[in-house]
Protein backbone atom coordinates (compact mmCIF):
# COMPACT_ATOMS: atom_id res chain seq x y z
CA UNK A 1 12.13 -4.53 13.13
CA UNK A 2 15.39 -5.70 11.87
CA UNK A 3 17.03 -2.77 12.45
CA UNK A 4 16.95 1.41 12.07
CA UNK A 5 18.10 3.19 9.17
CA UNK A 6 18.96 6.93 10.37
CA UNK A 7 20.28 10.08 9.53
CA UNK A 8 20.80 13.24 10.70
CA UNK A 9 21.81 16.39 8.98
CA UNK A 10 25.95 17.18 8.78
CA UNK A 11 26.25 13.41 10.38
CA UNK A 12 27.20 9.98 8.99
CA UNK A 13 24.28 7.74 8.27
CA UNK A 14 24.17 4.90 10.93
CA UNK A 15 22.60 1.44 10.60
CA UNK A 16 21.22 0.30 13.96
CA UNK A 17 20.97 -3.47 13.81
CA UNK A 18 17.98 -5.39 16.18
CA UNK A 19 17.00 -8.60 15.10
CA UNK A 20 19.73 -9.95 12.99
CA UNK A 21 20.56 -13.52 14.12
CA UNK A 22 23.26 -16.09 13.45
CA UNK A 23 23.21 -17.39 9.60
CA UNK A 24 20.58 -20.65 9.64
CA UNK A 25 19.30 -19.64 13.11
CA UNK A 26 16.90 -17.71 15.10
CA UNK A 27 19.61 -16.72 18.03
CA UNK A 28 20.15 -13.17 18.41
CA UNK A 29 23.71 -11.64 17.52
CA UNK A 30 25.64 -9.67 20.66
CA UNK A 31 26.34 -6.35 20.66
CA UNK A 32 22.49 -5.24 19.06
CA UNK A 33 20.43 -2.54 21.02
CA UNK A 34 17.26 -4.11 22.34
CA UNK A 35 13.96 -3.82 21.24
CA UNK A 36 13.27 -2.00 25.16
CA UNK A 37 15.94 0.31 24.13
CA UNK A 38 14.23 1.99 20.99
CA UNK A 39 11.00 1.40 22.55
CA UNK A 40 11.93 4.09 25.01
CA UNK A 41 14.00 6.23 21.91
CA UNK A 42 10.91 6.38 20.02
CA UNK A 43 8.65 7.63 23.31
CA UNK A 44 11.22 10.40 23.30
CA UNK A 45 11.02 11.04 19.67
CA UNK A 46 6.93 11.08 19.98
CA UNK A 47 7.14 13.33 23.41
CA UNK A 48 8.85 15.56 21.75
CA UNK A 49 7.49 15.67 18.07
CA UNK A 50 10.37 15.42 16.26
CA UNK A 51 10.25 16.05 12.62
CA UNK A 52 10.65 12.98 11.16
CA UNK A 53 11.18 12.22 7.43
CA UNK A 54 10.25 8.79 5.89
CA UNK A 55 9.85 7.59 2.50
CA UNK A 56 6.74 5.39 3.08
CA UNK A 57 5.94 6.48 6.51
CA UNK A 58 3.01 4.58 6.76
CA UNK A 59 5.01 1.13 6.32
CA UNK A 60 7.60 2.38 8.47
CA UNK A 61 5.25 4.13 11.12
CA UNK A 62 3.08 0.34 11.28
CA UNK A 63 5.95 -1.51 11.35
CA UNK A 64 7.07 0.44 14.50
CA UNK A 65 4.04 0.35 16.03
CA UNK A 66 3.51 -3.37 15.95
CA UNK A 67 6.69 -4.09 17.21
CA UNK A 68 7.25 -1.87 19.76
CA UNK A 69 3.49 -0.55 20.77
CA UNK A 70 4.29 3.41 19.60
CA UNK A 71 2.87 5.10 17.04
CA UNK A 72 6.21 7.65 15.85
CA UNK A 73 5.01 10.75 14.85
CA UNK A 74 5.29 12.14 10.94
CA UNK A 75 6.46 15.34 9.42
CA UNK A 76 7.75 14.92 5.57
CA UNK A 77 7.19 11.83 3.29
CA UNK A 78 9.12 12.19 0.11
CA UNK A 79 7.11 9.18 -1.19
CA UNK A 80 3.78 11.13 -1.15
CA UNK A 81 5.95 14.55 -1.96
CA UNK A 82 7.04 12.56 -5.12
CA UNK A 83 3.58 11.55 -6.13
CA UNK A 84 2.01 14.83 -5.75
CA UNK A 85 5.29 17.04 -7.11
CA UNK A 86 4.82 14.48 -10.53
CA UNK A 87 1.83 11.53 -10.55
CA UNK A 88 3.41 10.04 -13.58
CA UNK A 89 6.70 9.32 -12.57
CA UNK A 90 8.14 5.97 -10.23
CA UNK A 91 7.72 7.11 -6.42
CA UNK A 92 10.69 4.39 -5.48
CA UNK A 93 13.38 6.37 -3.24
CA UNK A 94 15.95 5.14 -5.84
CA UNK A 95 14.82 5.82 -8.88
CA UNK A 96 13.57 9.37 -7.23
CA UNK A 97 17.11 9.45 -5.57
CA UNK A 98 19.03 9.28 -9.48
CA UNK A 99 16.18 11.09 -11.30
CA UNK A 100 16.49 14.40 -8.87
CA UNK A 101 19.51 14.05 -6.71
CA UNK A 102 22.60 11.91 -8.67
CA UNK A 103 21.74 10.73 -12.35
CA UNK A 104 25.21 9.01 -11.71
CA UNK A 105 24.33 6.04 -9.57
CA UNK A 106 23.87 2.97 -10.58
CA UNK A 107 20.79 0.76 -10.31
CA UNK A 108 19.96 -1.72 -7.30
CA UNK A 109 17.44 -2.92 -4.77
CA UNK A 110 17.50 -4.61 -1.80
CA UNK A 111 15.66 -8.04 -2.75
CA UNK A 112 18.67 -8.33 -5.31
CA UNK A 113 21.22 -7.57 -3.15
CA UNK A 114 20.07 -10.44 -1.06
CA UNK A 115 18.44 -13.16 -3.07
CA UNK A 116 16.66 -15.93 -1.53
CA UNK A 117 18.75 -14.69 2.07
CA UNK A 118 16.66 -13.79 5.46
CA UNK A 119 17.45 -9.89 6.17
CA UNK A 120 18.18 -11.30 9.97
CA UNK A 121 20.72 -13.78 8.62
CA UNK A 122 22.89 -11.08 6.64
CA UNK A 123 26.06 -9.28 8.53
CA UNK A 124 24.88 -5.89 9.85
CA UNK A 125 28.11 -4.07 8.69
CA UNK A 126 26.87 -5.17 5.20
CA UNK A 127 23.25 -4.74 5.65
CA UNK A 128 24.54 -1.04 7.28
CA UNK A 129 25.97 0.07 3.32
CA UNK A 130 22.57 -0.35 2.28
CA UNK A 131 20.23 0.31 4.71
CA UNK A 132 21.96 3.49 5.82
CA UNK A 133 22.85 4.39 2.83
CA UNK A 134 18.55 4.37 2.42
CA UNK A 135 18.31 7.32 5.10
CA UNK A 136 20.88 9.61 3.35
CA UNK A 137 19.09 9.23 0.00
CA UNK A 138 15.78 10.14 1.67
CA UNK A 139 16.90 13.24 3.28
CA UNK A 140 18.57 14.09 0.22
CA UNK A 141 16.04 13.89 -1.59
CA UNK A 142 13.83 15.56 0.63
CA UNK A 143 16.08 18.97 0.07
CA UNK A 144 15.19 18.80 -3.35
CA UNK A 145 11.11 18.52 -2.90
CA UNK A 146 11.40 21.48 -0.07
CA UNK A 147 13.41 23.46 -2.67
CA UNK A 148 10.30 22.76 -5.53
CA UNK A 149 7.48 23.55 -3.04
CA UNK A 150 9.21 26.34 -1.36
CA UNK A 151 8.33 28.02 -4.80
CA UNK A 152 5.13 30.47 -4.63
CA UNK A 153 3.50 29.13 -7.24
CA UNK A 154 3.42 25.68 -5.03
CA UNK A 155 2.19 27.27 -2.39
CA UNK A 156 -1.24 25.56 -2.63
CA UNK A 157 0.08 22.18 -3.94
CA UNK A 158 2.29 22.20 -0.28
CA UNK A 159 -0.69 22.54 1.20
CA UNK A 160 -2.52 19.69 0.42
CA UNK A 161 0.70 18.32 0.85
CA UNK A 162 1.21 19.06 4.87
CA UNK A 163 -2.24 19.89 6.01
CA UNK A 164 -4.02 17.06 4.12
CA UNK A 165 -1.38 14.43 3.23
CA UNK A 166 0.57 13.78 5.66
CA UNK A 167 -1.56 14.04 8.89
CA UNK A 168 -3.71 11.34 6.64
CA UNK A 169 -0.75 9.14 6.96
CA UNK A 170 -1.35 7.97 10.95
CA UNK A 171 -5.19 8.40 10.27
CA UNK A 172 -4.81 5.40 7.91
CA UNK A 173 -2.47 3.38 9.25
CA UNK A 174 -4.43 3.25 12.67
CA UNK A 175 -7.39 2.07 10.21
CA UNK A 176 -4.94 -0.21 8.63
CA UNK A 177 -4.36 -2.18 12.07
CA UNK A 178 -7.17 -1.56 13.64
CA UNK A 179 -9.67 -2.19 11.24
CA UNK A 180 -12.90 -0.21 10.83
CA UNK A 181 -16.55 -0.75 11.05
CA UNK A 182 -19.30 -1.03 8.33
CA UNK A 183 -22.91 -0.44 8.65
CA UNK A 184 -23.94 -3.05 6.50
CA UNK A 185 -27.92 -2.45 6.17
CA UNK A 186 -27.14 0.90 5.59
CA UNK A 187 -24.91 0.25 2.83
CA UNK A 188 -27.28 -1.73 1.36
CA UNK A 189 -30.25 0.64 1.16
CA UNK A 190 -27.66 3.04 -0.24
CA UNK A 191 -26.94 0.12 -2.97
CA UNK A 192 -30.74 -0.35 -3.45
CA UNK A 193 -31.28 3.45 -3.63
CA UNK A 194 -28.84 4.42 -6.26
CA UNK A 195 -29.45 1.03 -8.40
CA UNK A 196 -33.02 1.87 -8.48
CA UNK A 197 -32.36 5.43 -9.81
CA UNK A 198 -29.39 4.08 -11.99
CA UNK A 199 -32.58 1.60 -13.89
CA UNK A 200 -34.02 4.30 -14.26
CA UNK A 201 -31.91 6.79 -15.71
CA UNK A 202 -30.88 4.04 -17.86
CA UNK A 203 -34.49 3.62 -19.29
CA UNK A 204 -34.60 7.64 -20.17
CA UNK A 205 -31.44 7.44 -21.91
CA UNK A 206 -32.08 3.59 -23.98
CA UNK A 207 -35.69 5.70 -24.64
CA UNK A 208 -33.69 8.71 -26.47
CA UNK A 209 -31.54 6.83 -28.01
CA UNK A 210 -33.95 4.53 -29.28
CA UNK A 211 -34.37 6.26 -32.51
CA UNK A 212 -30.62 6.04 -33.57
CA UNK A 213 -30.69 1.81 -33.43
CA UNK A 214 -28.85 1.80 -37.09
CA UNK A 215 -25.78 3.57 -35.60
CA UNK A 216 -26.02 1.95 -32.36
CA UNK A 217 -25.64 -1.46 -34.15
CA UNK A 218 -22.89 -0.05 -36.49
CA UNK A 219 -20.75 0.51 -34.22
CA UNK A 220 -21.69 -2.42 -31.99
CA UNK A 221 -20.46 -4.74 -34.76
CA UNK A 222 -17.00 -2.69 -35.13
CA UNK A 223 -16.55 -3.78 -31.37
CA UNK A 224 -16.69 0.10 -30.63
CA UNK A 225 -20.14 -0.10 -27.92
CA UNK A 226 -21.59 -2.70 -26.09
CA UNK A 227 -25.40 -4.40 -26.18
CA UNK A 228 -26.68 -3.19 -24.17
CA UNK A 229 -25.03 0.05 -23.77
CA UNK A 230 -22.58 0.50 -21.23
CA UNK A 231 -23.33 4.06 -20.27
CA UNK A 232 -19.92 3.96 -17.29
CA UNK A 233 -17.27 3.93 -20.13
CA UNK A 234 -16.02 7.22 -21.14
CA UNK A 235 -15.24 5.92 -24.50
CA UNK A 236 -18.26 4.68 -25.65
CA UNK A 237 -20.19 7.25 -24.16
CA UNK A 238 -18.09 9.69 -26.52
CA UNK A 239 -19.05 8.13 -29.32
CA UNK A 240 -23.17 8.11 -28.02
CA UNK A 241 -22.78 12.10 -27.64
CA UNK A 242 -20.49 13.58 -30.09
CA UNK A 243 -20.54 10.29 -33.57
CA UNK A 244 -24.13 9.65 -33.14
CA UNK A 245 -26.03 12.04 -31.58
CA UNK A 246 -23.89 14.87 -33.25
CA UNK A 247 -23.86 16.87 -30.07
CA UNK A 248 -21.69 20.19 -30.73
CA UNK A 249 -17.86 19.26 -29.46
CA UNK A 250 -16.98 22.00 -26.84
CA UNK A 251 -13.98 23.70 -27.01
CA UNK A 252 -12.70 21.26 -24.38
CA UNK A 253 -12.77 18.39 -26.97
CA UNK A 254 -14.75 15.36 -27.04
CA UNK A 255 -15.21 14.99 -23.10
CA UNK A 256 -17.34 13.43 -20.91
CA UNK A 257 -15.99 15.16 -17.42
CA UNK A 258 -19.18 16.10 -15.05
CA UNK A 259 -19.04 19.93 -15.72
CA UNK A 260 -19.08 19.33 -19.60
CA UNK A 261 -21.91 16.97 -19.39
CA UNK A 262 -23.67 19.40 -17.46
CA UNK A 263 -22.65 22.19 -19.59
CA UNK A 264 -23.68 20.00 -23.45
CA UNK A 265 -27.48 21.03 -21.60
CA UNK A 266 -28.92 17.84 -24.32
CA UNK A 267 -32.18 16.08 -23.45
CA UNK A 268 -29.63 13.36 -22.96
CA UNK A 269 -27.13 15.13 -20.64
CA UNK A 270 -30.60 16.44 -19.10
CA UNK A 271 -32.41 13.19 -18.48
């Protein structure tokens, strides 16, 4: 840990520094709290279950833990908030930060900030306008996400949010460093089991489609299918059901999702 980046509503955010050392060195600058001292901040913190907002918790959360032996606890992460609230947009606190809270700020990160320079090596009143500056933004932004799933109709998306989410978050990161353990025989007979009945399903469909071997190689030699027939790709297996075996296109287009598969009812859906 280099240092703590906090904030706390109707406050200033603080920088904390930790490990920063003199430039070209690895001797500790004066006037740091100790590692001992936020060791016992934290146990606080955990004893008494603070609500704790992170954007990346599980980074942050390991990162703690493997310096100072505590797993912190978690209650908001606007990095997951942001993936769930909109999949298809950057989850990075500041481009979240300008999209949602300030479209007026300008564009930086920390690795350009300080190129090619150790974090420990850099001033902590310097590191402090960036690093604390970090905390504000998340909390900021984490007003905006409570406003969006404080909405009814979000109700259920808030819920996979804090009942599935984010207690996930120390679940993985204790597999993370502690590793977990495979059954390896018993994944393989799984493999073996659902190869053998992949062969075979294979067979049934190469046998229906047997019949249609002009078509096949017409579009095998625009590039559009494989030899042999890669049944996994959605694409190709598109073209299979709805260009050559003219199976009737459902009113949810030409797809090849699991319930309209099941729902085409084909001897080839079938077998």
């Amino acid at each position: 840990i280099m240092g703590l980046c906090c904030y706390l509503p109707n406050t200033k955010p603080v920088y904390i520094p930790i490990n920063h050392t003199k430039a070209g060195t690895d001797i500790l600058l004066e006037n740091q709290v100790s590692e001992e001292c936020v060791k016992k901040a934290f146990q606080k913190l955990k004893d008494n279950n603070t609500k704790i907002i992170y954007h990346n918790g599980k980074f942050d959360i390991r990162v703690c833990y493997n310096t100072l032996g505590i797993y912190l606890p978690i209650w908001w992460d606007t990095m997951i908030a942001a993936q769930l609230l909109n999949e298809n947009e950057l989850a990075r606190l500041k481009y979240q930060y300008k999209i949602h809270v300030d479209p007026t700020i300008g564009s930086y990160n920390i690795e350009k900030l300080f190129t090619g320079l150790p974090y420990a090596w850099v001033d902590p009143e310097i590191f402090a306008l960036y690093a604390a500056t970090d905390a504000f933004d998340t909390y900021k932004l984490f007003l905006k996400q409570k406003e969006l799933f404080d909405k009814p109709s979000m109700r259920n998306l808030y819920r996979l949010f804090s009942e599935i989410e984010i207690p996930t978050v120390l679940v993985v990161a204790k597999m993370e460093d502690d590793g977990i353990c495979l059954d390896l025989n018993f994944l393989k007979r799984l493999n073996d089991k659902y190869e053998k009945k992949k062969i075979e399903a294979e067979k049934v469909l190469n046998n229906i489609l047997s019949k249609y071997s002009n078509q096949i190689k017409y579009y095998q030699n625009l590039g559009k299918l494989d030899d042999p027939l890669n049944f996994e790709s959605a694409t190709q297996l598109v073209i299979i059901l709805y260009d050559i075996l003219g199976t009737p296109i459902p009113e949810s287009g030409k797809s090849t999702d699991k319930l309209t598969l099941q729902s085409l009812k084909t001897p080839f859906t079938v077998g």
